[in-house]
Protein backbone atom coordinates (compact mmCIF):
# COMPACT_ATOMS: atom_id res chain seq x y z
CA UNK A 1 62.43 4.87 -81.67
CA UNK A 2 65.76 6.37 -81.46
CA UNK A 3 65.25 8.70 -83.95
CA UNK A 4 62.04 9.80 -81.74
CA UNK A 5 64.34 10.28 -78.82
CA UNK A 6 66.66 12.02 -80.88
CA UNK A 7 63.94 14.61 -82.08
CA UNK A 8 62.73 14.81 -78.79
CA UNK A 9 66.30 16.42 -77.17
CA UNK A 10 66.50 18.53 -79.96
CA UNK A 11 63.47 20.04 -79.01
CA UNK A 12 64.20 19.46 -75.07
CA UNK A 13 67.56 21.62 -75.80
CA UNK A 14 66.13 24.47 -77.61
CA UNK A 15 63.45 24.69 -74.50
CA UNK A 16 66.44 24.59 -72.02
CA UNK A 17 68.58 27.44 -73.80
CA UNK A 18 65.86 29.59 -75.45
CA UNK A 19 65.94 32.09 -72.17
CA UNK A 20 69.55 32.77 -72.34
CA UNK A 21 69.39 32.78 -75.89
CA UNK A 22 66.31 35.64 -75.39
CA UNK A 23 68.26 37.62 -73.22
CA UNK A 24 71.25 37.35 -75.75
CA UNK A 25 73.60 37.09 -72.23
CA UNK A 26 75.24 34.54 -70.67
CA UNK A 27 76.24 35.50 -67.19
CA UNK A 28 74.70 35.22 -64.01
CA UNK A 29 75.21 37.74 -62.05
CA UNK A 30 73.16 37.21 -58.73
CA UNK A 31 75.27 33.87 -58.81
CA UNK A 32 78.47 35.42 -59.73
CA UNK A 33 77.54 37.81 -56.78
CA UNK A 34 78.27 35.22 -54.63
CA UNK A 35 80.66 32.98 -55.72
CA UNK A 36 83.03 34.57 -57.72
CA UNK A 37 83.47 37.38 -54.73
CA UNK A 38 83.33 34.21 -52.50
CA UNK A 39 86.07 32.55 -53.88
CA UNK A 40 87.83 35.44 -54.94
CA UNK A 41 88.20 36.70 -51.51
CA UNK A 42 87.61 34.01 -49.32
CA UNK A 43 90.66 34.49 -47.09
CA UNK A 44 88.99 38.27 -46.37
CA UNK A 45 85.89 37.05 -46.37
CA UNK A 46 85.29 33.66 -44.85
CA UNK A 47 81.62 32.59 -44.83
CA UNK A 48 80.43 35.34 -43.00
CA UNK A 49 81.83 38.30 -44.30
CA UNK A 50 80.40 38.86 -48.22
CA UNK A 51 77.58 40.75 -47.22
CA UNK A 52 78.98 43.54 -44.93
CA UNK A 53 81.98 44.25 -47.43
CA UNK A 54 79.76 44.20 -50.46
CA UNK A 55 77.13 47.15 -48.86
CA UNK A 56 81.02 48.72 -47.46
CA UNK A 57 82.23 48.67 -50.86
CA UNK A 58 78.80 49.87 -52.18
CA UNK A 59 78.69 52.50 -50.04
CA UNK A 60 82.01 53.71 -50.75
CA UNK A 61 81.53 53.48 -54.69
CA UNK A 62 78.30 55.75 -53.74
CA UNK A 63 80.26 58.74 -51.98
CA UNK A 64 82.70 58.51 -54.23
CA UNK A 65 79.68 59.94 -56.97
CA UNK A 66 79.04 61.99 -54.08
CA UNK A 67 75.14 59.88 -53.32
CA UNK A 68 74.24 58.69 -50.17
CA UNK A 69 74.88 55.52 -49.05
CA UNK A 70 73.00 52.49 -50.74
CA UNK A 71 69.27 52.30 -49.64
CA UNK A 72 68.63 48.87 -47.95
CA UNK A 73 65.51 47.73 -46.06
CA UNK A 74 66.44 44.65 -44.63
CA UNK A 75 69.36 42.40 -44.84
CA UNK A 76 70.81 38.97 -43.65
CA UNK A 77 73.52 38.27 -40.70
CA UNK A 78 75.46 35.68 -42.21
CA UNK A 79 76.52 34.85 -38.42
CA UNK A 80 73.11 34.11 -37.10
CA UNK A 81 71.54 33.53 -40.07
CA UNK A 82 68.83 35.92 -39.24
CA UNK A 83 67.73 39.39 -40.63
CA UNK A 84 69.17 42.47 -39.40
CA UNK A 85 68.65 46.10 -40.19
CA UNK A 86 71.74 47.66 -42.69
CA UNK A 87 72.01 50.01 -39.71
CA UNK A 88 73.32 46.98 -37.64
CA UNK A 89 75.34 45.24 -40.32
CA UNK A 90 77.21 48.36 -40.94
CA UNK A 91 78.59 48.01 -37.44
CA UNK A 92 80.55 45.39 -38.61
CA UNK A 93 82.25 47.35 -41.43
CA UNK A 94 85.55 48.06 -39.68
CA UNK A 95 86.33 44.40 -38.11
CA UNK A 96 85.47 42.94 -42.06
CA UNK A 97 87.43 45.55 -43.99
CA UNK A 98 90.28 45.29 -41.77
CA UNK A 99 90.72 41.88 -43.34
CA UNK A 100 91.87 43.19 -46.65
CA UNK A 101 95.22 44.83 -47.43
CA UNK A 102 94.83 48.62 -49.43
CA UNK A 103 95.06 47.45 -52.86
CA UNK A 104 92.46 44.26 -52.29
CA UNK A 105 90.10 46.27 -51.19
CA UNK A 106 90.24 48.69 -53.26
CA UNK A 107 89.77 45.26 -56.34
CA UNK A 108 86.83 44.21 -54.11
CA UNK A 109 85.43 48.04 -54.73
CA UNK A 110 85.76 47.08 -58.54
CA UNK A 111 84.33 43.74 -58.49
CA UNK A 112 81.50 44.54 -56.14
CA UNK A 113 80.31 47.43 -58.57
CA UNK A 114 80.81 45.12 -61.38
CA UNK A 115 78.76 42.43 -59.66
CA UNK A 116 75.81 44.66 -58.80
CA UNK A 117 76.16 46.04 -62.19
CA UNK A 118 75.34 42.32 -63.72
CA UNK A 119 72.85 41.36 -61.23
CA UNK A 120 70.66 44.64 -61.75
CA UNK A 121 69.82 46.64 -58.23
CA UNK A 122 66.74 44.60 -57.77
CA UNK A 123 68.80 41.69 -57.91
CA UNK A 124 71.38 43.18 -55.23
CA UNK A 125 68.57 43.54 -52.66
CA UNK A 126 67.43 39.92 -53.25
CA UNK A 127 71.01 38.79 -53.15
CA UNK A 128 71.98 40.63 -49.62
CA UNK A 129 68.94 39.12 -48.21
CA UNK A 130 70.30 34.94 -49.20
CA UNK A 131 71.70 32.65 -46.84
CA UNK A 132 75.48 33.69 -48.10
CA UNK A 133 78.18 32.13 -50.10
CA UNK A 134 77.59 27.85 -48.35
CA UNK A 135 80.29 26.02 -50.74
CA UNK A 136 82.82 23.51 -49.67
CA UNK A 137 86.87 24.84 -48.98
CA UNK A 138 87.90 22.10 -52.12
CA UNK A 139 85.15 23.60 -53.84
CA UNK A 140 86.64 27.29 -53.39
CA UNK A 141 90.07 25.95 -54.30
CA UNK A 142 88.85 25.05 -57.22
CA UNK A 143 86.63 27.64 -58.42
CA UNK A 144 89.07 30.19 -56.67
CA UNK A 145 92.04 29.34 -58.94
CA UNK A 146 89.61 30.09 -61.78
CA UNK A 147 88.02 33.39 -60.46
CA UNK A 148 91.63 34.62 -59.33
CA UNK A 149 92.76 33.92 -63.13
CA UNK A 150 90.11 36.12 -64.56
CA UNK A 151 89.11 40.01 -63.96
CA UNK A 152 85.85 41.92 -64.52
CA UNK A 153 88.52 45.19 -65.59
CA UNK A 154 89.57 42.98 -68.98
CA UNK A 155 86.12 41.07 -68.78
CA UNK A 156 87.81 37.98 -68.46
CA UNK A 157 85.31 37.06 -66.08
CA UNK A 158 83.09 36.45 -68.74
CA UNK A 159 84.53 33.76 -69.97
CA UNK A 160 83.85 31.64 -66.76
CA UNK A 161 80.27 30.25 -67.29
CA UNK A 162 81.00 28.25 -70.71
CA UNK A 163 83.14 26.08 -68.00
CA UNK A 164 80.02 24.42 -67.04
CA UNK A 165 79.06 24.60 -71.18
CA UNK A 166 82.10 22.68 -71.60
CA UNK A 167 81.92 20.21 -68.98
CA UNK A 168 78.33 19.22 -70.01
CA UNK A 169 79.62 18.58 -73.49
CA UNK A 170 82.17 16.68 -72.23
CA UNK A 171 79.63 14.23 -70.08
CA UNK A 172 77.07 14.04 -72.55
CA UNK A 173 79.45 13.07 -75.76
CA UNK A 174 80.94 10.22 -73.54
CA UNK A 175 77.47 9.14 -72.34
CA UNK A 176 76.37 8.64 -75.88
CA UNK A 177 79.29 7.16 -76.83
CA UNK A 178 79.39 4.60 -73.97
CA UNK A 179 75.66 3.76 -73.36
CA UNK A 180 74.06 5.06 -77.60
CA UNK A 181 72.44 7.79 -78.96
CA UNK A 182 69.00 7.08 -77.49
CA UNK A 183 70.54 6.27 -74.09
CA UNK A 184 71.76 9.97 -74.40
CA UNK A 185 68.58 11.46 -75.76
CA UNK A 186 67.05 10.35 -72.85
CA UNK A 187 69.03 12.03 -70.38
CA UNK A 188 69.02 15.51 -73.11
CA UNK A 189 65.12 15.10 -72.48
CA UNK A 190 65.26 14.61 -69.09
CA UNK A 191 67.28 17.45 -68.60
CA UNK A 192 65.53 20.04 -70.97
CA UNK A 193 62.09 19.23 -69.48
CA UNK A 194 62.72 19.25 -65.94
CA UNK A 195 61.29 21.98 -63.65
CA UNK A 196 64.04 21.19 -61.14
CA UNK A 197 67.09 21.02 -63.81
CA UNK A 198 65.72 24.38 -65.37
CA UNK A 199 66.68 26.98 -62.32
CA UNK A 200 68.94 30.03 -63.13
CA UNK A 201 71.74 28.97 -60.35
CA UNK A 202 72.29 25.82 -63.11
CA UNK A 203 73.53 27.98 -65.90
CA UNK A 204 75.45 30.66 -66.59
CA UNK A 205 76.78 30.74 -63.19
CA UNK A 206 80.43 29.48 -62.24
CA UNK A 207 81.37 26.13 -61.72
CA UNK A 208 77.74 24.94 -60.61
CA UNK A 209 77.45 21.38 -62.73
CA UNK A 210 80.99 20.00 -62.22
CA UNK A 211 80.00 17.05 -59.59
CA UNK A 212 76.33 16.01 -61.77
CA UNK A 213 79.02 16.05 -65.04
CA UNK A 214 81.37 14.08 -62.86
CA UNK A 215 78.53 12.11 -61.70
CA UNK A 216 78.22 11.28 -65.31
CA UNK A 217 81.19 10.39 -66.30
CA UNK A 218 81.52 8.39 -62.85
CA UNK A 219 79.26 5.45 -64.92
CA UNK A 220 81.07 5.80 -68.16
CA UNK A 221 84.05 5.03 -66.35
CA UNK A 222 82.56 2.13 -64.49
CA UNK A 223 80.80 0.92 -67.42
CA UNK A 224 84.18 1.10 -69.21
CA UNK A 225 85.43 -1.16 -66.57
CA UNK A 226 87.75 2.08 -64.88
CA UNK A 227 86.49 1.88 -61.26
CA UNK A 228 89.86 3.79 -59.92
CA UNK A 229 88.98 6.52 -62.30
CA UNK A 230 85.34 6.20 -61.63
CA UNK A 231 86.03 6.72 -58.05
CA UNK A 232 88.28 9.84 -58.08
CA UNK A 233 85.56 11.16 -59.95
CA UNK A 234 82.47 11.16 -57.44
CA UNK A 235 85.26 11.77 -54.73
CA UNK A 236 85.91 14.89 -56.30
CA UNK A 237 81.77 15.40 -56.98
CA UNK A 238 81.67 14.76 -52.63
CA UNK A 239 84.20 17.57 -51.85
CA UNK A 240 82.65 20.00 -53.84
CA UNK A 241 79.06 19.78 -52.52
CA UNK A 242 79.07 16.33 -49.69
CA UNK A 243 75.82 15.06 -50.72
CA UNK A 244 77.22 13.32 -54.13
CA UNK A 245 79.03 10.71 -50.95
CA UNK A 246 75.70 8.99 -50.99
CA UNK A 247 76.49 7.77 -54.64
CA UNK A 248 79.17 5.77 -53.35
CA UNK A 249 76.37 3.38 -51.32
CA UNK A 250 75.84 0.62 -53.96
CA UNK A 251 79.62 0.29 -54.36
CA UNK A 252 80.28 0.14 -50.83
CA UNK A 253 76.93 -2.64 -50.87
CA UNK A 254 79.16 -4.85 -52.92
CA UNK A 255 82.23 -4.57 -51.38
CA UNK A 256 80.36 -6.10 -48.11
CA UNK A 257 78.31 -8.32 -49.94
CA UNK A 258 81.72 -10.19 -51.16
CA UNK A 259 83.20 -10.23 -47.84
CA UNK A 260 80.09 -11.80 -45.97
CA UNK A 261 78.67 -14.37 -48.23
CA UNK A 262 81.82 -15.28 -50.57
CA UNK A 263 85.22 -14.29 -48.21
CA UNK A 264 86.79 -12.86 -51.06
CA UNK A 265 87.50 -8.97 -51.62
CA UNK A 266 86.42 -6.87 -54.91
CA UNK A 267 88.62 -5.71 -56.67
CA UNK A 268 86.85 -3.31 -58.73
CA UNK A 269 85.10 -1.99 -55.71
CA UNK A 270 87.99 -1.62 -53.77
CA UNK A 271 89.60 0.96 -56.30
CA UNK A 272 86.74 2.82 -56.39
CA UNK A 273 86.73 3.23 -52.73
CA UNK A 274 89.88 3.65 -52.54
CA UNK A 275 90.30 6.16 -55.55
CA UNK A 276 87.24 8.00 -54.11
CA UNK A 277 88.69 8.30 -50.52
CA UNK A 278 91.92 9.05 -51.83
CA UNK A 279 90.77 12.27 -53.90
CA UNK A 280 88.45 13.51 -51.00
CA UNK A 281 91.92 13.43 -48.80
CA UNK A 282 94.13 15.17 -51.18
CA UNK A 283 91.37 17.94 -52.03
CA UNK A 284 90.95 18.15 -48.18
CA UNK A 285 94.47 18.47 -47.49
CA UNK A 286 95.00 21.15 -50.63
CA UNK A 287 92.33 23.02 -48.97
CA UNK A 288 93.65 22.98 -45.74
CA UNK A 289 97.17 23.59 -46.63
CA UNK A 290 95.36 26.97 -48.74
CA UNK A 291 92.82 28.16 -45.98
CA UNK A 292 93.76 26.87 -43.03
CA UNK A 293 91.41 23.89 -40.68
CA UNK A 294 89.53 26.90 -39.43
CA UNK A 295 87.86 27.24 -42.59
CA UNK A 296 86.38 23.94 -42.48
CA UNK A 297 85.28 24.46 -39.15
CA UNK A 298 83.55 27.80 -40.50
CA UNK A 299 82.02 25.53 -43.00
CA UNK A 300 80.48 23.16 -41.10
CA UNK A 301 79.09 25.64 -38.48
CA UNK A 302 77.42 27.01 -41.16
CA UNK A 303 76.21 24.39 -43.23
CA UNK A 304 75.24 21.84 -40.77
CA UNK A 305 72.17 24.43 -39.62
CA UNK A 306 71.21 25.37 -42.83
CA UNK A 307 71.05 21.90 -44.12
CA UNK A 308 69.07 20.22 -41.21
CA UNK A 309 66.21 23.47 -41.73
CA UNK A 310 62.67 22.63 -42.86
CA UNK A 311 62.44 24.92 -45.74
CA UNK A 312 59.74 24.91 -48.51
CA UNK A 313 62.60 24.31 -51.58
CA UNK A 314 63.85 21.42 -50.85
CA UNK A 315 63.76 17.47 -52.55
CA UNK A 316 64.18 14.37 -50.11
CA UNK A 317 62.65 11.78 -48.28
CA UNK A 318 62.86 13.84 -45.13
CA UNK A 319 59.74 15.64 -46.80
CA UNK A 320 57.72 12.98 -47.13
CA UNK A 321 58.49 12.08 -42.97
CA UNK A 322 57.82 15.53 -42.12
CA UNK A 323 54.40 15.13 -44.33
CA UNK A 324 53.13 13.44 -41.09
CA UNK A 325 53.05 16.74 -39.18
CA UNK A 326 50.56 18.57 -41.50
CA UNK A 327 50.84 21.60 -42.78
CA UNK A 328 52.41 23.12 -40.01
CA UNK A 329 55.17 22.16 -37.31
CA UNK A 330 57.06 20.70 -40.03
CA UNK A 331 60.92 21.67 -38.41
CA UNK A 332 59.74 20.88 -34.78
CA UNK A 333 58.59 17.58 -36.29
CA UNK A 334 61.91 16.62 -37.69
CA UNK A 335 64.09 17.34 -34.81
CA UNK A 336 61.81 15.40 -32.19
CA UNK A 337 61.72 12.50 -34.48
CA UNK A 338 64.92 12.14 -36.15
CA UNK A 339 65.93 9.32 -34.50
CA UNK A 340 62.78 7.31 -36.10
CA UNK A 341 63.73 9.06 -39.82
CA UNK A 342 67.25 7.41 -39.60
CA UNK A 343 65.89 4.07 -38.66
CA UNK A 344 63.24 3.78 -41.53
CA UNK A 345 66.11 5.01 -43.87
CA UNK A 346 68.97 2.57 -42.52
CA UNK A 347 65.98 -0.30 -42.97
CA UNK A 348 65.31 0.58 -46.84
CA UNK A 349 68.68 1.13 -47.03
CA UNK A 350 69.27 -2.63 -45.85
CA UNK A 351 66.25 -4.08 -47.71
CA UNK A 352 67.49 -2.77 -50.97
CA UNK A 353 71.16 -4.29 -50.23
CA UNK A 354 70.12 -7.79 -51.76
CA UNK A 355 69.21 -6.08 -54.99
CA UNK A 356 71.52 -3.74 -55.07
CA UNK A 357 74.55 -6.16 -54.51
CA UNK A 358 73.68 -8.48 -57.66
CA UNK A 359 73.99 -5.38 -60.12
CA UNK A 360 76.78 -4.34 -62.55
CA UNK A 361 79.34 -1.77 -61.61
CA UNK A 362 77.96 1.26 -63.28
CA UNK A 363 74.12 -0.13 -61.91
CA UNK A 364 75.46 0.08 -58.30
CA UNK A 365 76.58 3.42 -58.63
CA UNK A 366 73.40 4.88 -59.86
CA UNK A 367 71.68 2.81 -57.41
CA UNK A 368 73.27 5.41 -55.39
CA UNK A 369 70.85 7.70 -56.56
CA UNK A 370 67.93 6.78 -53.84
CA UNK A 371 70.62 7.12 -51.38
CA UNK A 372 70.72 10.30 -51.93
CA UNK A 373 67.30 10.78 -51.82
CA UNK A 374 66.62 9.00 -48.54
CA UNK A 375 69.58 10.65 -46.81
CA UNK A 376 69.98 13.94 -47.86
CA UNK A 377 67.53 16.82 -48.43
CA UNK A 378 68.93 19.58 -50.90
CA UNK A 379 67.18 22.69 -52.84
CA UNK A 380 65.23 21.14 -55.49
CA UNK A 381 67.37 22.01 -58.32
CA UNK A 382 70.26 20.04 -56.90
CA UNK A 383 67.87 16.70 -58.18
CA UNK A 384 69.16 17.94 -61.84
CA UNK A 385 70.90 14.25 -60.15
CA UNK A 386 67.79 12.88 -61.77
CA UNK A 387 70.32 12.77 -65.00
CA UNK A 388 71.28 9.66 -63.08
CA UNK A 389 68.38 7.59 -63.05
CA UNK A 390 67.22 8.69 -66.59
CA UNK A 391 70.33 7.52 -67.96
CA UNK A 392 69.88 4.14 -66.01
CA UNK A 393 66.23 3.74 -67.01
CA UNK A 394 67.61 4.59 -70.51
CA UNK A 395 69.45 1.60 -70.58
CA UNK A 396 67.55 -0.71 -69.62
CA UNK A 397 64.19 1.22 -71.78
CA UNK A 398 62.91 -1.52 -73.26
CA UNK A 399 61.85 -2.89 -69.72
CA UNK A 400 58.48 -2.11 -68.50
CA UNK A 401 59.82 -0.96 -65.75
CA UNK A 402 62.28 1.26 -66.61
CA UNK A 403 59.50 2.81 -68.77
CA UNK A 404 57.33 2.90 -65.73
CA UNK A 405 60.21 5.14 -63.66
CA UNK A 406 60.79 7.40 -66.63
CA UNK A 407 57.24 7.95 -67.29
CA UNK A 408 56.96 9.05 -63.51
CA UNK A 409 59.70 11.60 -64.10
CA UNK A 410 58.25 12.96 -66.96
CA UNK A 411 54.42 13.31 -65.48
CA UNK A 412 56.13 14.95 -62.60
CA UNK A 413 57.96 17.06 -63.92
CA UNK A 414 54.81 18.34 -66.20
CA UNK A 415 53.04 18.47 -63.18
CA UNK A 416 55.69 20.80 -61.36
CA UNK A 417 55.90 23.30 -64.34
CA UNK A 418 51.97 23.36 -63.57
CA UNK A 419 51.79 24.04 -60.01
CA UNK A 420 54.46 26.58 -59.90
CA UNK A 421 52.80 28.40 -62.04
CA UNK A 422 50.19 28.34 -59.78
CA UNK A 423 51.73 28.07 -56.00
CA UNK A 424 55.43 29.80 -57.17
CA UNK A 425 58.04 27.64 -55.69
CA UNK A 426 56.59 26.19 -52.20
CA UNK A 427 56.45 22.90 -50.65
CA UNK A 428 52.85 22.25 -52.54
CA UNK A 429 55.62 22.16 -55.69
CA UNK A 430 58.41 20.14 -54.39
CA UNK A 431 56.74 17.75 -52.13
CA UNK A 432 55.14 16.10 -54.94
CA UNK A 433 58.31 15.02 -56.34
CA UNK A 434 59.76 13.93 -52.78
CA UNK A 435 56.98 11.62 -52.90
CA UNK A 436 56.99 10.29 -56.50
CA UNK A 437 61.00 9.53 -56.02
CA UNK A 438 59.88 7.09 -53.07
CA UNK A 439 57.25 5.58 -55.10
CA UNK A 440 59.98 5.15 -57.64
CA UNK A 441 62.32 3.80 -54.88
CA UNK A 442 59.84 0.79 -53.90
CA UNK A 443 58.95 0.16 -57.42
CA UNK A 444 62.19 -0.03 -59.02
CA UNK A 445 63.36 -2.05 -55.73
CA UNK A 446 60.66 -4.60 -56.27
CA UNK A 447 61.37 -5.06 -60.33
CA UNK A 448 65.08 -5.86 -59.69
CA UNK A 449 64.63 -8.00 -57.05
CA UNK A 450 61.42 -9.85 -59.56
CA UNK A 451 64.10 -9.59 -62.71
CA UNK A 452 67.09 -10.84 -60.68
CA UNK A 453 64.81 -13.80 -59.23
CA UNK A 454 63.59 -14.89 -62.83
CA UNK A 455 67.01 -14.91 -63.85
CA UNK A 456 68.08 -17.39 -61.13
CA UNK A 457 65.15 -19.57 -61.88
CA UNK A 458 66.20 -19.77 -65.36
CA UNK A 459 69.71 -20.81 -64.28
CA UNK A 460 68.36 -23.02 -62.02
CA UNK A 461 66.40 -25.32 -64.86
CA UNK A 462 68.19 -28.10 -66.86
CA UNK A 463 69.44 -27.29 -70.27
CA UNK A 464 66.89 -29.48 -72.44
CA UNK A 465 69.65 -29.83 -75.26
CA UNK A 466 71.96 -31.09 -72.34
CA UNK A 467 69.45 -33.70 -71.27
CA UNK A 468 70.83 -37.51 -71.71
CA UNK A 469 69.03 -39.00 -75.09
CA UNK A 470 66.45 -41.57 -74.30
């Protein structure tokens, strides 16, 4: 069977690479677009100010061939969030570009060029029209000591998407060599197969699969009995993009668990707290000490709207409540109930607490998993977490219910190749999958609580070899 699995990645991997090894090119420009000038520049730039230096720079690169100024129907207000002519967004030319000293702005000219270059015009129009550049402050430390190290004049630049390359083989050869082969064929499958782990923002881009790798190695380290270096790990995955937090739910579950029916503190879930609040503080004070509290503040007023919208691309269990509105009224829906939403989460949340808190370390933590899907709500090809509960059903694969939950994941994700092809990439796609990860919630739910309740009952009965002789 292993070899199976092993035959089956092969084939999973060649799926997952064959476009970028058809294109014979391996950069992403529409993401580099955004966060390599993001980070690059992010104390000219903030979160609001990509766009109207990118069409000034543009612009400028244009009269400087002696062409008119680029051609633009539409394109976004990063301050609102809404759509504004190019007439109105050039207004705002002189307060952005005032930002940059002579010689920065004359590397942002460069670097624009080169970005709009990579990302083909078509690309360019798409890209002015996004919601911006949305990553964390720790995240842009990170990323922007790497895109401040490179340059698109030596082509250095280049070099940054095999980071990600790296990091992947990093996660995946200590998977395999924690957990077995098949155990890592599994998750190669999972990922090569996936409509949601196959978007273009997952590869070649910069620095997009550091907190799923960490995520990764987060359960070798736990299995390995490291829970301090377990926790720094999905502390780090948190800063970077917040919603990894979640994962930190069935640790947390047995740290309470001990207190309230045994008096006695955790050790092992203690560190990992404790590691994993410890690394979110130092990567919040870097980033602070770097950019300044402001920036956070700019962060949050931007994210906070642009997570809580209704939008057609997104994975969660919000989608399923929202379901109840019909087709339409879907946002209005949301905000009236929300209230309600948070209550039916907090009580699965609760119910699942006596399973969860009977589970091994590294079981806890990708427990976590269906915390993330009950609380959070993020573009579909953020559930490339689904690594997580492949590599948990992988484990345990000769279960009938882990084969039940990976057989879901697999006829989903068929299913999702299917109707995109059919609907493109709207809420008739991604719904489906909100709903199969409940269904896959409740089942797996019930089977541990039936497996961990068999297994007391078994305790429970006399030893027959330890019975008195007659």
């Amino acid at each position: 069977m292993t070899g199976l699995w092993g035959a089956l990645a092969v084939l999973a991997m060649l799926h997952y690479v064959w476009p970028n090894v058809r294109s014979q090119r391996y950069f992403n420009g529409y993401e580099h677009f955004h966060y390599y000038l993001g980070t690059k520049y992010a104390p000219e730039l903030g979160y609001t100010g990509l766009y109207v230096a990118t069409v000034a720079a543009l612009d400028e690169n244009a009269a400087d061939r002696g062409r008119p100024p680029i051609k633009l129907e539409r394109t976004r207000d990063l301050q609102t969030g809404k759509h504004i002519s190019p007439e109105r967004l050039r207004r705002q030319i002189p307060d952005v570009k005032a930002r940059f000293t002579p010689e920065r702005w004359e590397e942002y000219r460069v670097d624009a060029a080169y970005m709009a270059e990579r990302a083909s015009w078509g690309g360019m129009v798409k890209a002015l029209d996004d919601k911006g550049y949305n990553a964390s402050p720790a995240w842009t430390l990170v990323s922007g000591a790497l895109s401040n190290a490179t340059s698109t004049v030596t082509g250095s630049v280049r070099l940054l998407p095999w980071i990600d390359v790296v990091l992947w083989l990093i996660a995946f050869v200590a998977v395999g060599r924690t957990f077995g082969a098949r155990v890592l064929s599994i998750v190669l499958v999972i990922l090569g197969t996936q409509l949601v782990t196959d978007h273009t923002h997952l590869k070649a881009a910069l620095l997009r699969v550091d907190w799923i790798a960490c995520l990764l190695l987060a359960l070798v380290a736990q299995k390995r009995k490291l829970p301090a270096v377990a926790g720094a790990l999905v502390g780090y995955a948190a800063m970077m993009r917040i919603f990894p937090a979640a994962f930190g739910f069935g640790v947390g579950v047995k740290l309470v668990s001990e207190l309230v029916r045994y008096r006695r503190i955790d050790r092992g879930s203690v560190l990992f707290l404790g590691s994993m609040m410890a690394a979110m503080l130092v990567l919040f004070a870097a980033s602070t000490a770097v950019y300044g509290i402001d920036y956070w503040k700019e962060f949050f007023d931007k994210i906070l709207p642009h997570a809580s919208a209704i939008t057609a691309w997104r994975v969660g269990f919000r989608y399923v409540f929202v379901g109840l509105a019909g087709l339409g009224g879907w946002q209005e829906f949301s905000t009236a109930h929300s209230s309600s939403f948070y209550l039916i989460c907090l009580v699965l949340l609760v119910g699942s607490a006596f399973v969860v808190e009977k589970l091994e370390a590294d079981d806890a933590l990708a427990f976590g998993f269906f915390a993330f899907y009950l609380l959070m709500a993020p573009t579909y090809y953020y559930y490339v977490a689904l690594l997580i509960p492949a590599l948990w059903f992988g484990k345990r694969a000769d279960t009938r219910w882990a084969k039940v939950g990976l057989t879901i994941m697999f006829v989903v994700g068929m299913l999702m190749h299917k109707l995109v092809a059919i609907y493109d990439r709207t809420s008739v796609v991604f719904v489906p999958l909100s709903i199969a990860v409940l269904v896959m919630f409740i089942y797996v739910t019930r089977a541990l609580y039936r497996e961990q309740r068999q297994h007391e009952q078994r305790q429970q009965k006399p030893d027959p070899a330890s019975a008195p002789a007659a």
